[in-house]
N, C-alpha and C. Protein backbone atom coordinates (compact mmCIF):
# COMPACT_ATOMS: atom_id res chain seq x y z
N UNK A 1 10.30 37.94 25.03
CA UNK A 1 9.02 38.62 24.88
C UNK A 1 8.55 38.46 23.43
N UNK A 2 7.16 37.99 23.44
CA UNK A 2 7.16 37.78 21.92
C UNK A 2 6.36 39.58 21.26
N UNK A 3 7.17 39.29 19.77
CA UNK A 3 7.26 40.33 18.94
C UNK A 3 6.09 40.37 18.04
N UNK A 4 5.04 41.26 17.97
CA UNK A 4 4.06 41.59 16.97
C UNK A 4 4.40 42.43 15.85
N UNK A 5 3.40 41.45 15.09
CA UNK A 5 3.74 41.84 13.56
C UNK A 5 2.68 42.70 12.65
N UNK A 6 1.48 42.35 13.62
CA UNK A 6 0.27 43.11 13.55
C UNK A 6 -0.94 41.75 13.80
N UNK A 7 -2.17 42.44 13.19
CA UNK A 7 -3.30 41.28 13.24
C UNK A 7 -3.20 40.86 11.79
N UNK A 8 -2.89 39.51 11.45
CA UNK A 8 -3.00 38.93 10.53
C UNK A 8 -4.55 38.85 9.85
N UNK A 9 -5.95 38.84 10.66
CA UNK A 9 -7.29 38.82 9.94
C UNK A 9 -7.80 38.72 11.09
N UNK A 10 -8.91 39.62 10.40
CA UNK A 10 -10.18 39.62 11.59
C UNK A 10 -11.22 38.94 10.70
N UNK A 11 -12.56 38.25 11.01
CA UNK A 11 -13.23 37.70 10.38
C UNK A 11 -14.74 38.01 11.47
N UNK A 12 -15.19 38.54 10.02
CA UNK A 12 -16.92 39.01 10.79
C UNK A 12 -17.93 38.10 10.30
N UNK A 13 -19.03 37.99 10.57
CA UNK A 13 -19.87 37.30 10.76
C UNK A 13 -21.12 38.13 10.19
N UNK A 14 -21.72 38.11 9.06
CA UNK A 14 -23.14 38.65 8.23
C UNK A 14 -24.32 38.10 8.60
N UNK A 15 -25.08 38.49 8.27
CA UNK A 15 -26.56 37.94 8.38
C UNK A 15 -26.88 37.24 6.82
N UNK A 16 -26.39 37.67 5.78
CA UNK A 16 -26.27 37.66 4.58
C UNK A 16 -25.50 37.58 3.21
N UNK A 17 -24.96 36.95 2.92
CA UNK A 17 -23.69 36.94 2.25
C UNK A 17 -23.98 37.37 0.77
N UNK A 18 -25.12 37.51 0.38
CA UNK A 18 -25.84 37.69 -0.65
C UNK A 18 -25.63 39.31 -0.90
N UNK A 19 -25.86 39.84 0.24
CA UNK A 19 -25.81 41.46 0.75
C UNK A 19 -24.57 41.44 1.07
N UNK A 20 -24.01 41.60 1.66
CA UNK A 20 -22.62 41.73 2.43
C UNK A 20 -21.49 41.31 1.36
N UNK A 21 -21.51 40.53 0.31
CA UNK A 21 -20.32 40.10 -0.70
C UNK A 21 -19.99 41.60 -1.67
N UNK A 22 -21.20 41.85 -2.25
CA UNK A 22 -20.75 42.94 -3.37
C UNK A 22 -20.44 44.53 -2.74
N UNK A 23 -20.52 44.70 -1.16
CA UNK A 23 -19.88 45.57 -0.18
C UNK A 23 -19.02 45.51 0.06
N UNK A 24 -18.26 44.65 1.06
CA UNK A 24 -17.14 44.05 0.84
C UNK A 24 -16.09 43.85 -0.46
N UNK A 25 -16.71 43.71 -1.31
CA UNK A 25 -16.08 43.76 -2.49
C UNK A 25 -15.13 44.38 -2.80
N UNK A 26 -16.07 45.34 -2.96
CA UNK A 26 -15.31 46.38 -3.48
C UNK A 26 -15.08 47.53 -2.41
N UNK A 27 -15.15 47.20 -1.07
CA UNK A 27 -14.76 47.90 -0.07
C UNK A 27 -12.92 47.51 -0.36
N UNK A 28 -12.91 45.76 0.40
CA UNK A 28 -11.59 45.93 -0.14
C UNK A 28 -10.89 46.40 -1.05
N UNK A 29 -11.37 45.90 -2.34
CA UNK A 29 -10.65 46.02 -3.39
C UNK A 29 -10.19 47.53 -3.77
N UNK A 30 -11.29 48.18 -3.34
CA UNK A 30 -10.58 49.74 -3.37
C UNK A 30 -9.59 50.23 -2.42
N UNK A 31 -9.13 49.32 -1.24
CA UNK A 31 -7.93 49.50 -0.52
C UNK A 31 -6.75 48.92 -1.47
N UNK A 32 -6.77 48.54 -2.25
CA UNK A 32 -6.12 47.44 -3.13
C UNK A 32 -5.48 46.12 -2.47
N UNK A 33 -6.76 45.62 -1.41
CA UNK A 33 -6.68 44.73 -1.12
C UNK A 33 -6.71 43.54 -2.23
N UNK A 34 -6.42 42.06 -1.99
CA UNK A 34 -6.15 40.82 -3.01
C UNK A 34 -7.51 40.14 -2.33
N UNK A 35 -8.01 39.70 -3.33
CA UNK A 35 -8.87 38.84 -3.00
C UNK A 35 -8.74 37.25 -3.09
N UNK A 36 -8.27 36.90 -1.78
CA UNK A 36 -8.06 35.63 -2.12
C UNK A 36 -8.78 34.15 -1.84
N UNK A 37 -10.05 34.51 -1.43
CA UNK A 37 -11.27 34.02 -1.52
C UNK A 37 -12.36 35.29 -1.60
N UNK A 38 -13.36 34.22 -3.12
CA UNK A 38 -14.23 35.13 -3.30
C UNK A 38 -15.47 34.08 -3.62
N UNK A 39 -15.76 33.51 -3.15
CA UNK A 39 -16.94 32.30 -3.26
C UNK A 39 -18.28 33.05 -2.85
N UNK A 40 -19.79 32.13 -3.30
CA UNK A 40 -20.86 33.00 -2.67
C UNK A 40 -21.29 32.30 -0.86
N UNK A 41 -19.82 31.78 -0.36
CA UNK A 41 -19.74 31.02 0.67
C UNK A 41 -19.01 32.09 1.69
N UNK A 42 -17.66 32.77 1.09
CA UNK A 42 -16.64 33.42 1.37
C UNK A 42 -15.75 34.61 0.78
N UNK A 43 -15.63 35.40 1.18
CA UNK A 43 -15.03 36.49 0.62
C UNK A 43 -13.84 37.28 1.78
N UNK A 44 -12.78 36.87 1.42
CA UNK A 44 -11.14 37.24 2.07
C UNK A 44 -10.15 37.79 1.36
N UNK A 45 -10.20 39.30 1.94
CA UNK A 45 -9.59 40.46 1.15
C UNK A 45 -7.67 40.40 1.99
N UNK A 46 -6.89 40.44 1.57
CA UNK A 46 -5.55 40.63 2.32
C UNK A 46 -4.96 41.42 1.20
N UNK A 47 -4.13 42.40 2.21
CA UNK A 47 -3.32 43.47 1.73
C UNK A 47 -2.95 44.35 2.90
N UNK A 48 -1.98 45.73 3.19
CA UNK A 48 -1.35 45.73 3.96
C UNK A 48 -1.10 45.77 5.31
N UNK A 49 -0.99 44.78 4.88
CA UNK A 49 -0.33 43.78 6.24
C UNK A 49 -1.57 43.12 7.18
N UNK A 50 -2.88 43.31 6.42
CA UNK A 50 -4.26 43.14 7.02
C UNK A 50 -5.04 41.87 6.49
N UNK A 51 -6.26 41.49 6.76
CA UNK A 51 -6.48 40.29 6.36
C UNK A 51 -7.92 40.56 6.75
N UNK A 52 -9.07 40.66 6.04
CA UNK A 52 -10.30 40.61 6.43
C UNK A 52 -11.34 40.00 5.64
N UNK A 53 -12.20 38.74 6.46
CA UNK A 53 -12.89 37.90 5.89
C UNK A 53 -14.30 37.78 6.57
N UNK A 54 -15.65 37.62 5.55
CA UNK A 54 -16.89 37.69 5.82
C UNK A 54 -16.63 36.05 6.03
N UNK A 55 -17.83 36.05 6.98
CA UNK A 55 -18.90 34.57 7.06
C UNK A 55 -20.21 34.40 7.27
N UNK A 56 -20.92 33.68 6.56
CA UNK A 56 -22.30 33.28 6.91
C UNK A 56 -22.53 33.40 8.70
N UNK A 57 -23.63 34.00 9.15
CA UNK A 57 -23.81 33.71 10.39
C UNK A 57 -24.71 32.28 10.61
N UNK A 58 -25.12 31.86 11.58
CA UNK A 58 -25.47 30.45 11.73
C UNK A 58 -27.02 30.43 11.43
N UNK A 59 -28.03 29.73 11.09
CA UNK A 59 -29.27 30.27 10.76
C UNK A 59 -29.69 30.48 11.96
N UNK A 60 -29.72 30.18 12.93
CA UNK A 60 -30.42 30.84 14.43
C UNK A 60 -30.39 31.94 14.76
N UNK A 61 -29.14 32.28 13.86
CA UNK A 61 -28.47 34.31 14.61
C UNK A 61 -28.82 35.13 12.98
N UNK A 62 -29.26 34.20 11.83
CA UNK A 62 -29.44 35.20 11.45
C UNK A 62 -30.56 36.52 11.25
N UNK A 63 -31.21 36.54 12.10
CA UNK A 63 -32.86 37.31 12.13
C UNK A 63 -31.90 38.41 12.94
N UNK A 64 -30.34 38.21 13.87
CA UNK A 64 -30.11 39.16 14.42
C UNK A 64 -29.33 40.35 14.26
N UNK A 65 -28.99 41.23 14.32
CA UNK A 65 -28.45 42.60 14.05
C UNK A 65 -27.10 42.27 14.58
N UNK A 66 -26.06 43.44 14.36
CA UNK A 66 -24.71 43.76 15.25
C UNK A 66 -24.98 44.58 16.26
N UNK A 67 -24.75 44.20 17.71
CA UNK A 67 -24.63 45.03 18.43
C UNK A 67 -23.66 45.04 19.23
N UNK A 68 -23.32 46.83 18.76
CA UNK A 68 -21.99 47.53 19.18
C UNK A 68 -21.88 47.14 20.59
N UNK A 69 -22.09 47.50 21.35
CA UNK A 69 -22.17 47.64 22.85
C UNK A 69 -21.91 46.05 23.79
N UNK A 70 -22.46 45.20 22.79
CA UNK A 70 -22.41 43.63 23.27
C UNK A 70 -21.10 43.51 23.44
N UNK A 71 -20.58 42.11 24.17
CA UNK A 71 -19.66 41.27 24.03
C UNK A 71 -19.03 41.14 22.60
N UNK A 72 -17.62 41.20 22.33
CA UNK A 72 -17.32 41.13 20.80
C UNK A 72 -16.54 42.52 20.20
N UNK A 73 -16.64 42.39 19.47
CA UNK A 73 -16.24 43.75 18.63
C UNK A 73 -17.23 44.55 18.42
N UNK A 74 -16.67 45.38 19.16
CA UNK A 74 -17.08 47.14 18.80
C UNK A 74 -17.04 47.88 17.58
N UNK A 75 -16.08 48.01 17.08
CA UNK A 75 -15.58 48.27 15.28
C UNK A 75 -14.29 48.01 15.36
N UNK A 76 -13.88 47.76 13.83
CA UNK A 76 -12.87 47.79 13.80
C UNK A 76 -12.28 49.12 12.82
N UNK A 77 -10.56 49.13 12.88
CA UNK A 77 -10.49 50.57 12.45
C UNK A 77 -9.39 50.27 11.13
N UNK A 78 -9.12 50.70 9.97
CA UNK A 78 -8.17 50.61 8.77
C UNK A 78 -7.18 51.68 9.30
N UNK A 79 -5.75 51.30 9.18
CA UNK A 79 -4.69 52.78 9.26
C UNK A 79 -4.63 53.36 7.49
N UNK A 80 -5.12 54.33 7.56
CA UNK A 80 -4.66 54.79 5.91
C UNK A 80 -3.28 55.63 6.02
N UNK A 81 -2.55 55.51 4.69
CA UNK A 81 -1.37 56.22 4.84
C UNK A 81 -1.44 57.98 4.76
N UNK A 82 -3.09 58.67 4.35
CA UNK A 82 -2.79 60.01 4.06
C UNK A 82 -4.11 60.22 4.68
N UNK A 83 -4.43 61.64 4.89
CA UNK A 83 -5.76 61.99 4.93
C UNK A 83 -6.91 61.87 3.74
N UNK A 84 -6.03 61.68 2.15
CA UNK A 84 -6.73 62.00 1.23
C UNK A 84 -6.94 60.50 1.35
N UNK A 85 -6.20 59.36 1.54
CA UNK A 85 -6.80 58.09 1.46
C UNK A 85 -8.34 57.75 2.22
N UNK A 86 -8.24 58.44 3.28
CA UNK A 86 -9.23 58.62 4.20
C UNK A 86 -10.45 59.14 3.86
N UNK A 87 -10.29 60.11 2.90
CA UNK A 87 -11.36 61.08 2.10
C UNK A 87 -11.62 59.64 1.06
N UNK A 88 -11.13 59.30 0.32
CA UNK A 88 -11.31 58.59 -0.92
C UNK A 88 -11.86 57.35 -0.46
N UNK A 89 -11.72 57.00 0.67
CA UNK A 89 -12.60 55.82 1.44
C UNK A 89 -13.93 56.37 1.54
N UNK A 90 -13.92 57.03 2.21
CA UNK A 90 -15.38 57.92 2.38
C UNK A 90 -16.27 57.90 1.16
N UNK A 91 -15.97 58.06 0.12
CA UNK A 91 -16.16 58.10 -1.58
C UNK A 91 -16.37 57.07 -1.28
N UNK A 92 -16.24 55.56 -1.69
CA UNK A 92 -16.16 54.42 -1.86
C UNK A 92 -17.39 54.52 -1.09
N UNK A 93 -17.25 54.43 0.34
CA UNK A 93 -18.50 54.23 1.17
C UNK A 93 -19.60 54.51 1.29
N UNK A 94 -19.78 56.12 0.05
CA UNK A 94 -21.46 56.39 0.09
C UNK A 94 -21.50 55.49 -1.53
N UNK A 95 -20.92 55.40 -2.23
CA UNK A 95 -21.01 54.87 -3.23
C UNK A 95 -21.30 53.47 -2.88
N UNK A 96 -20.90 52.49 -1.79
CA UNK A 96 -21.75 50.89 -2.19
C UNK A 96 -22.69 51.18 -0.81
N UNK A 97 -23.17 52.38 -0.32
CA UNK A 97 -24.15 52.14 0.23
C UNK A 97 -24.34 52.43 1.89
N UNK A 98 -23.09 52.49 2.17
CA UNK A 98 -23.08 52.35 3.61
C UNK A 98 -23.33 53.32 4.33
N UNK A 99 -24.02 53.23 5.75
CA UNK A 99 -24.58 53.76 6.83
C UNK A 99 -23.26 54.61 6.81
N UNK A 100 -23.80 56.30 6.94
CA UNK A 100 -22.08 56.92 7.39
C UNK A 100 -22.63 57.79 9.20
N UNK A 101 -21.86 57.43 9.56
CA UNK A 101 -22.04 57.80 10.74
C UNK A 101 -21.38 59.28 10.92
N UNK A 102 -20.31 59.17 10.66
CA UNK A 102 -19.79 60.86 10.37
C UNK A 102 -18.68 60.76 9.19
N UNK A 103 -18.71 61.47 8.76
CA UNK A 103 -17.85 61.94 7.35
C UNK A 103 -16.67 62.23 7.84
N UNK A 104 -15.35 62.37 6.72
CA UNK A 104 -14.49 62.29 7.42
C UNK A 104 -14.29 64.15 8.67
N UNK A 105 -13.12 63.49 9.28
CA UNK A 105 -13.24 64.62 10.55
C UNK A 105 -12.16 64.23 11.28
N UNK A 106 -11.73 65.86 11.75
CA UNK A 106 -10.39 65.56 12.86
C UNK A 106 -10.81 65.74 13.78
N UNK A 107 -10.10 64.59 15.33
CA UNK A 107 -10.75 64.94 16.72
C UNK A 107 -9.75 64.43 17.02
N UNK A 108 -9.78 64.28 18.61
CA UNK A 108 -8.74 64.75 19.36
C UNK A 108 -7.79 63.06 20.03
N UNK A 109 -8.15 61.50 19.40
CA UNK A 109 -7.97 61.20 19.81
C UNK A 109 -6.43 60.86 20.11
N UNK A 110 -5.81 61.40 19.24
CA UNK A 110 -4.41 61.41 19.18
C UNK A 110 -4.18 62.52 17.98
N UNK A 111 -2.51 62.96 17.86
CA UNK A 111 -2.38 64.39 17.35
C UNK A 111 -2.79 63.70 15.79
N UNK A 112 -3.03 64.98 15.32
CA UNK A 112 -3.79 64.98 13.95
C UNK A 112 -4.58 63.69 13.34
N UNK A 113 -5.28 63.47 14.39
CA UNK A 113 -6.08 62.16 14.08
C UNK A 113 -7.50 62.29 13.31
N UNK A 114 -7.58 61.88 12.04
CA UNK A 114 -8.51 62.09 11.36
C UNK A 114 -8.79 60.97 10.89
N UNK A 115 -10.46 60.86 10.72
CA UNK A 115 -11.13 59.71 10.42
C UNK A 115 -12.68 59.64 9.87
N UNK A 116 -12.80 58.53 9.31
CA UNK A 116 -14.29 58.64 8.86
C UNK A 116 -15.14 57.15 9.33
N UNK A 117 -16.41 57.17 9.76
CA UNK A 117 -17.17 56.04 10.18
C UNK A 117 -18.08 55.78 9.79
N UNK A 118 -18.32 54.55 9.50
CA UNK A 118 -19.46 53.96 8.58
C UNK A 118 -19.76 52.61 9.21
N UNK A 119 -21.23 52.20 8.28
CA UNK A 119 -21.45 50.49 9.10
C UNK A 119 -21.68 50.42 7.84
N UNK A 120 -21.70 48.56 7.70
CA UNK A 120 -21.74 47.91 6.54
C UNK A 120 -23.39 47.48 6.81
N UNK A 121 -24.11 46.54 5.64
CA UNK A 121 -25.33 46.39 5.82
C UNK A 121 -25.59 45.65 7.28
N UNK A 122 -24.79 45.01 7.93
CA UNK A 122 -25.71 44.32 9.43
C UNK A 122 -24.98 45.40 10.20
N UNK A 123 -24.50 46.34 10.00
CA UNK A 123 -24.22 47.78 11.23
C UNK A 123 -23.08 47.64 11.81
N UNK A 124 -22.47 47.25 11.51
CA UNK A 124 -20.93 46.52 11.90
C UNK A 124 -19.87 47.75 11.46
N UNK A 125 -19.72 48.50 12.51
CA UNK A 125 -19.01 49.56 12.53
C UNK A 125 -17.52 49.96 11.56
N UNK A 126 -16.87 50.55 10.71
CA UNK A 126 -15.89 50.44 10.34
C UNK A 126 -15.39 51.92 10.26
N UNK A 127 -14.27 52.05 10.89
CA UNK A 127 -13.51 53.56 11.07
C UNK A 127 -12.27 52.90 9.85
N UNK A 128 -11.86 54.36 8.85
CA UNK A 128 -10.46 54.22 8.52
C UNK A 128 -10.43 55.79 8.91
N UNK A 129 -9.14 55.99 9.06
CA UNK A 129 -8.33 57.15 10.10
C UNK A 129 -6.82 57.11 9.39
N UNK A 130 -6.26 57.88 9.93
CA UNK A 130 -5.16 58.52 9.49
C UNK A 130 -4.41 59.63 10.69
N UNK A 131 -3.19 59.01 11.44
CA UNK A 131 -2.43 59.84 12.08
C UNK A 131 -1.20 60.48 11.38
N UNK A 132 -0.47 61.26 11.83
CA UNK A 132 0.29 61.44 11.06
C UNK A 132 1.84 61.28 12.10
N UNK A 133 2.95 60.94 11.36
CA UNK A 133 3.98 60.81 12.59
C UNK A 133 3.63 59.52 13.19
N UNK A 134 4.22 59.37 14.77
CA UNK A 134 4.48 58.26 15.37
C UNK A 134 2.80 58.24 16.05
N UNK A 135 2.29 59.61 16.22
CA UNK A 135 1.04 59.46 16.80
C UNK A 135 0.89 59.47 18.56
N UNK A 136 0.15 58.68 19.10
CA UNK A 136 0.61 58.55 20.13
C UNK A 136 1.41 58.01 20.82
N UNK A 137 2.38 57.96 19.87
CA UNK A 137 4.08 57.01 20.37
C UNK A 137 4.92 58.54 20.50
N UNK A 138 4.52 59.30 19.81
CA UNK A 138 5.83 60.12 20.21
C UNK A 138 5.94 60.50 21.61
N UNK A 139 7.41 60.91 21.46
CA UNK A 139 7.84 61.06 22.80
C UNK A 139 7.27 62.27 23.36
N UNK A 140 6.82 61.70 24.76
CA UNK A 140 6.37 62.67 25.51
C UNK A 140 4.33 62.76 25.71
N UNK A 141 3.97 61.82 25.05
CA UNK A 141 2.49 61.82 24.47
C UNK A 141 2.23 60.41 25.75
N UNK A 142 2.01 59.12 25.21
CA UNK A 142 1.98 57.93 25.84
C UNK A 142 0.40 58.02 26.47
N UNK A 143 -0.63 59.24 25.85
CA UNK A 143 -2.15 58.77 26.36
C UNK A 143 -2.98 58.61 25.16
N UNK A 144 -4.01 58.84 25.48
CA UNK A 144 -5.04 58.35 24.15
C UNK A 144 -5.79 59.57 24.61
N UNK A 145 -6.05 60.58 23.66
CA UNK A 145 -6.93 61.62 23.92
C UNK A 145 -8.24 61.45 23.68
N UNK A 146 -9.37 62.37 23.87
CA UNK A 146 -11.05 62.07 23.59
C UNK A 146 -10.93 63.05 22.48
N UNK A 147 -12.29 62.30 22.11
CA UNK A 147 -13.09 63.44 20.62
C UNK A 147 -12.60 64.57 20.69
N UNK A 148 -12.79 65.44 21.65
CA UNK A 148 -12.64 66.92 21.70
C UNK A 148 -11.06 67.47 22.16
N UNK A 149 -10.71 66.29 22.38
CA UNK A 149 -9.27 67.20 22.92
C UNK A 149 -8.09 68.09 22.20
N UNK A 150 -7.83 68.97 22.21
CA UNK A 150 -7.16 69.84 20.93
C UNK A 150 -5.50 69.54 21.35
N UNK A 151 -4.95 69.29 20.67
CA UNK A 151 -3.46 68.69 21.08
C UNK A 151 -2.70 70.11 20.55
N UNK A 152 -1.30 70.71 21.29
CA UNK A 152 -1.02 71.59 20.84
C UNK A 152 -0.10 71.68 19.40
N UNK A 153 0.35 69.91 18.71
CA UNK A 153 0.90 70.53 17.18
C UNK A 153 0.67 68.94 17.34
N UNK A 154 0.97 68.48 15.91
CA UNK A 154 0.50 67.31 15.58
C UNK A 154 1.95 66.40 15.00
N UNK A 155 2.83 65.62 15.77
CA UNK A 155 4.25 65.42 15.90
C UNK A 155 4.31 64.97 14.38
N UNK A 156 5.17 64.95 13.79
CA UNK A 156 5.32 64.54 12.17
C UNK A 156 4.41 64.92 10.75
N UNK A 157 3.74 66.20 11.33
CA UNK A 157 2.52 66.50 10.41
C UNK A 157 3.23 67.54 9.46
């Protein structure tokens, strides 16, 4: 059975790289992500254990928006190691600009699951969150709860 190690890089697609570089930027870099392309072509942030890289979209698609709901990615989500990392993202995010969709906040999708959501300039969804413990691995859990669900203690918190 083969063994995962995680997602090595996801790579999104801008309308603008002009816009989208100095966001990115320092989005990563305040994860203390490495920048190991930073061209006005390309910009590829890696650090733990993650890998995330902008690209020019094609000139035909670029007049077009992100949409969530389409075919593709929905958002993607950062694991932070604390809640305060989670808060301090949030910081970062009204600071270069970004759409916040909700500030950070605990809900129910797993025990003590807290998170904050934002879009970058083409609306391209980005959650970082923070569980605490195994999450929904601990024993005895094995579902994925909704927004509202109140879990009765939060395993490793």
């Amino acid at each position: 059975m083969p063994n995962l190690n995680g997602i090595a890089h996801i790579q999104l697609t801008v309308t603008d790289m002009q816009r989208s570089i100095p966001f990115y930027r320092r989005l990563l870099t305040s994860m203390n992500m490495t920048l190991v392309s930073d061209t006005p072509n390309s910009l590829y942030g890696v650090g733990g254990r993650t890998g995330i890289t902008i690209s020019q979209a094609d000139p035909e698609y670029r007049d077009e928006g992100f949409k969530q709901r389409h075919p593709g990615l929905h958002h993607f989500c950062f694991r932070m190691r604390s809640r305060e990392d989670v808060d301090a993202l949030y910081e970062v995010a009204q600071e270069i600009g970004a759409s916040i969709v909700h500030p950070p906040q605990q809900d129910g999708f797993a025990p003590g699951y807290y998170s904050v959501l934002f879009e970058d300039p083409d609306g391209i969804r980005i959650e970082a969150n923070h569980v605490p413990g195994k999450g929904l691995l601990a024993p005895g859990l094995g579902q994925v709860g909704s927004k509202d669900k109140v879990w009765d203690e939060a395993p490793g918190a």
